[in-house]
Protein backbone atom coordinates (compact mmCIF):
# COMPACT_ATOMS: atom_id res chain seq x y z
CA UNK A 1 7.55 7.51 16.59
CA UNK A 2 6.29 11.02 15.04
CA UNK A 3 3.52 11.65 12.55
CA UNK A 4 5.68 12.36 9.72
CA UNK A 5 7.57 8.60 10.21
CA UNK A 6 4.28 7.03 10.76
CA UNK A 7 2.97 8.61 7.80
CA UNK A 8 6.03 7.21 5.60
CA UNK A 9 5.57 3.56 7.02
CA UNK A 10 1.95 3.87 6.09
CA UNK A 11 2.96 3.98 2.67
CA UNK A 12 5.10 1.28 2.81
CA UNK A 13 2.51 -0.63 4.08
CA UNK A 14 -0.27 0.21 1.57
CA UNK A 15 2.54 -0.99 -1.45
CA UNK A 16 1.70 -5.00 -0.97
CA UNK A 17 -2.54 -3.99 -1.06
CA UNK A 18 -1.47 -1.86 -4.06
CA UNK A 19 0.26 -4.19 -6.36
CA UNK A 20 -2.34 -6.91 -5.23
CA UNK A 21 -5.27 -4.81 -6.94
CA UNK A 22 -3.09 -3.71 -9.58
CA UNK A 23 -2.19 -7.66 -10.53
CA UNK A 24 -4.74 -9.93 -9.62
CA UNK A 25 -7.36 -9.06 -11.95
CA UNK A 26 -5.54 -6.18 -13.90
CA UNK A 27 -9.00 -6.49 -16.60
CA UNK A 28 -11.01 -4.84 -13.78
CA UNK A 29 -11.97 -1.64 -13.54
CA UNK A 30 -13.11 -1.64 -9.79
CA UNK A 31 -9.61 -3.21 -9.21
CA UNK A 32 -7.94 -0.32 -11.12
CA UNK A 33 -9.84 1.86 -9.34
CA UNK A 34 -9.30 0.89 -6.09
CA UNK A 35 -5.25 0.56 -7.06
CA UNK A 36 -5.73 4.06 -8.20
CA UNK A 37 -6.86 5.09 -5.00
CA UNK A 38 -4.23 3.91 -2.54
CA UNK A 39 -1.61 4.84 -4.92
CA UNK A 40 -3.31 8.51 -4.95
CA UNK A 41 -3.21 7.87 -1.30
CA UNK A 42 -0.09 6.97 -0.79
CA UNK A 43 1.39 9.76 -3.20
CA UNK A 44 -0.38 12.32 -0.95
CA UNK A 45 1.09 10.91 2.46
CA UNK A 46 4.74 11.52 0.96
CA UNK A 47 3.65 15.36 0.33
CA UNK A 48 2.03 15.22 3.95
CA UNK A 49 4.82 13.73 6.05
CA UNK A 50 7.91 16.20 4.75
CA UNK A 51 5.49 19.06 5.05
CA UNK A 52 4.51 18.11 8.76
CA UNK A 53 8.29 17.00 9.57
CA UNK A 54 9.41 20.63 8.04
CA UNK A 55 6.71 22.35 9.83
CA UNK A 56 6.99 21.21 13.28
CA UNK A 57 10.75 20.25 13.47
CA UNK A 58 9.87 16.90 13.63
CA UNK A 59 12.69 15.74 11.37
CA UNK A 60 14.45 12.14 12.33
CA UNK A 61 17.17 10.42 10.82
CA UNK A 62 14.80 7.61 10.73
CA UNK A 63 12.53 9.66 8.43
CA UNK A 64 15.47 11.25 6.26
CA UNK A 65 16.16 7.65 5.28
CA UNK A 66 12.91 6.21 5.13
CA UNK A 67 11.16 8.83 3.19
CA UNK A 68 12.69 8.68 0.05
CA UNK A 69 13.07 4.89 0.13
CA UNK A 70 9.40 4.42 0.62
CA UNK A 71 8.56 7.33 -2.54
CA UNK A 72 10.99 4.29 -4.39
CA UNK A 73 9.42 1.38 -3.48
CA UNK A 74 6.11 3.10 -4.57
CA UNK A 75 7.11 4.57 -7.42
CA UNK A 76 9.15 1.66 -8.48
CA UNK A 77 6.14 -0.95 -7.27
CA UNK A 78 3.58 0.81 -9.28
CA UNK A 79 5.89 0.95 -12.42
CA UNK A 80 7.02 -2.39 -12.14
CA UNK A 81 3.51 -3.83 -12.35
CA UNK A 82 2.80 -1.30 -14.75
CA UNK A 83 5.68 -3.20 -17.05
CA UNK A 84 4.25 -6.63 -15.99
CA UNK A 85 1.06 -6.11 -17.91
CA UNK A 86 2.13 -4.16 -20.99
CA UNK A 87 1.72 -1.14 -20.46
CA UNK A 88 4.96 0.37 -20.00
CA UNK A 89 8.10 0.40 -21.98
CA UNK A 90 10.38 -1.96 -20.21
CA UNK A 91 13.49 1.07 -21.38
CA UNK A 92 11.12 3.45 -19.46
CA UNK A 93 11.25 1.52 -16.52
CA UNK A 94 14.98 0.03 -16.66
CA UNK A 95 15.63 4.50 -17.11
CA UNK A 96 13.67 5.19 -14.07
CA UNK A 97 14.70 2.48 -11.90
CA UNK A 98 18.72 3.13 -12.51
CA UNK A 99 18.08 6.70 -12.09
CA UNK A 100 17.01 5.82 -8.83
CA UNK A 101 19.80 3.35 -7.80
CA UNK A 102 22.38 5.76 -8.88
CA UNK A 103 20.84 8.96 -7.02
CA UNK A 104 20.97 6.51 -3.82
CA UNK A 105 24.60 5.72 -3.98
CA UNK A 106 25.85 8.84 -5.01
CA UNK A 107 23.84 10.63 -1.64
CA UNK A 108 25.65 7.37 0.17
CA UNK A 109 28.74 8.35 -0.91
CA UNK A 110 28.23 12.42 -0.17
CA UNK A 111 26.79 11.87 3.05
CA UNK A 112 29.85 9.43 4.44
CA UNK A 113 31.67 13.14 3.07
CA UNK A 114 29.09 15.00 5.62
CA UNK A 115 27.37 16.58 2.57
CA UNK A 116 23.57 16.69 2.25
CA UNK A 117 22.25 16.80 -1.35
CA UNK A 118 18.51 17.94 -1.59
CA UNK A 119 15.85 17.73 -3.86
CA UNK A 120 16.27 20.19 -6.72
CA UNK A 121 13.19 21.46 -8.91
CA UNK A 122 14.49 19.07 -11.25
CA UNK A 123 13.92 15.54 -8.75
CA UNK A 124 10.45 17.43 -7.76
CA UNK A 125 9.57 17.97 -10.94
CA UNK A 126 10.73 14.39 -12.18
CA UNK A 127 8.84 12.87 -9.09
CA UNK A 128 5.42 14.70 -9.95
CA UNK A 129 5.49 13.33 -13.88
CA UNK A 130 6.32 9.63 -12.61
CA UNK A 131 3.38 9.87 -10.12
CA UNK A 132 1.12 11.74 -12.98
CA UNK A 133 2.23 9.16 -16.02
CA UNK A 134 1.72 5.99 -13.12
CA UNK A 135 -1.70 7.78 -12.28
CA UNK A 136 -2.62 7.76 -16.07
CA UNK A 137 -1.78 4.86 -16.84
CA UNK A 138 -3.79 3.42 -14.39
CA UNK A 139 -6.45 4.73 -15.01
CA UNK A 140 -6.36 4.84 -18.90
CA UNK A 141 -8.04 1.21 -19.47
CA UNK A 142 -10.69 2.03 -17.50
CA UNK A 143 -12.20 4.56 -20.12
CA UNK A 144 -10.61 3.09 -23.11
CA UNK A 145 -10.38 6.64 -24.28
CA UNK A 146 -8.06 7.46 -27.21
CA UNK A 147 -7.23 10.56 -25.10
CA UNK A 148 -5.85 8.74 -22.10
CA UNK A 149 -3.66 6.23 -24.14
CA UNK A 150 -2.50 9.80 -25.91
CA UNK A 151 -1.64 11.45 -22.88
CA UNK A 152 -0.13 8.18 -21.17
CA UNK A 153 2.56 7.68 -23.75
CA UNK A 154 3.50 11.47 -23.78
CA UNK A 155 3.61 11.45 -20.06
CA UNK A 156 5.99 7.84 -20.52
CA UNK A 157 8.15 10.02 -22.65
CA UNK A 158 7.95 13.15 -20.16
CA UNK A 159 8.86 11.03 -16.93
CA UNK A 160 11.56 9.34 -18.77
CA UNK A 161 13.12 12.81 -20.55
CA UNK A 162 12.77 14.65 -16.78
CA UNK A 163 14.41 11.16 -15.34
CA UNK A 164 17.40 11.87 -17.54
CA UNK A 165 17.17 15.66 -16.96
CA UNK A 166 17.37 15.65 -13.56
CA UNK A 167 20.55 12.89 -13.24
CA UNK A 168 22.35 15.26 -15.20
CA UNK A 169 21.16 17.84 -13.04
CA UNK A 170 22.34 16.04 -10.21
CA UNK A 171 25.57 15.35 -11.00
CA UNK A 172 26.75 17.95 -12.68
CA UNK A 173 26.00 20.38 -9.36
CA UNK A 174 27.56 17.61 -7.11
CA UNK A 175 30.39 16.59 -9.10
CA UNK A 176 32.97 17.39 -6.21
CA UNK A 177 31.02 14.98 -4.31
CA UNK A 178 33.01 11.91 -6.33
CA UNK A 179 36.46 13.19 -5.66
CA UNK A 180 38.67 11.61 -3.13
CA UNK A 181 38.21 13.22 -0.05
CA UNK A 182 41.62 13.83 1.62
């Protein structure tokens, strides 16, 4: 196993320690803290792994599964628990999440055709505001700050807009992907 795909299952693995500080005692600040730091963590291994698997050819199939599965889970972990103690819109999420499911089976579909779809600005740049609202939010009840409740719920309606955005995006470029192939 390469660095990249260990890399990717060491996110996986920090997901259970990261919901467990962000629900057992979601009052505390060290908890938050802590949460904020292995979902920082865990944000930066998913930059680290495609760079290193780009970089030195070490590209699996393993990883070009994995990889974007474990950014889910993550992503999907951190805003689920985020919805479990208030502080996200449960539309936000239910956006976010179906976003995700329908992205997955519409690359299922175009690879069985043989076509790769990858990341356009608009999934990089809807992947960075998820990870910078999640981040916020995190973070925000630790300094009870009118500025970090401010800039949480415009970063809420940011992620969600981009979410949107970038489905579009998706399918409107990859539309020939849906037709019967012959």
């Amino acid at each position: 196993m390469n660095l990249p795909n260990k890399l990717t299952l060491l996110r996986v693995f920090m997901i259970p320690f990261f919901i467990f500080f962000m629900l057992f005692q979601p009052d505390s600040a060290i908890y938050r803290v802590i949460a904020l730091v292995i979902f920082c963590i865990a944000s930066l291994t998913d930059m680290l792994d495609g760079k290193i698997a780009r970089k030195y050819h070490l590209v699996t199939n393993f990883g070009k599964f994995m990889d974007p599965l474990a950014d889910k889970l993550l992503v999907c972990s951190a805003m689920i628990c985020l919805l479990s103690i208030g502080q996200l819109p449960t539309i936000a999420v239910i956006i976010i999440v179906a976003r995700e499911f329908i992205i997955s089976g519409f690359r299922l579909i175009a690879s069985d055709n043989g076509v790769v779809i990858a990341a356009s600005w608009w999934g990089k740049t809807k992947t960075v505001s998820q990870m910078a609202m999640v981040i916020v939010l995190i973070i925000a009840p630790v300094f009870q700050n009118q500025i970090f409740d401010l800039l949480g719920l415009v970063l809420i309606y940011v992620a969600t807009a981009l979410t949107v955005i970038s489905l579009i995006d998706y399918l409107v470029k990859n539309k020939d992907v849906l037709k019967e192939q012959k």
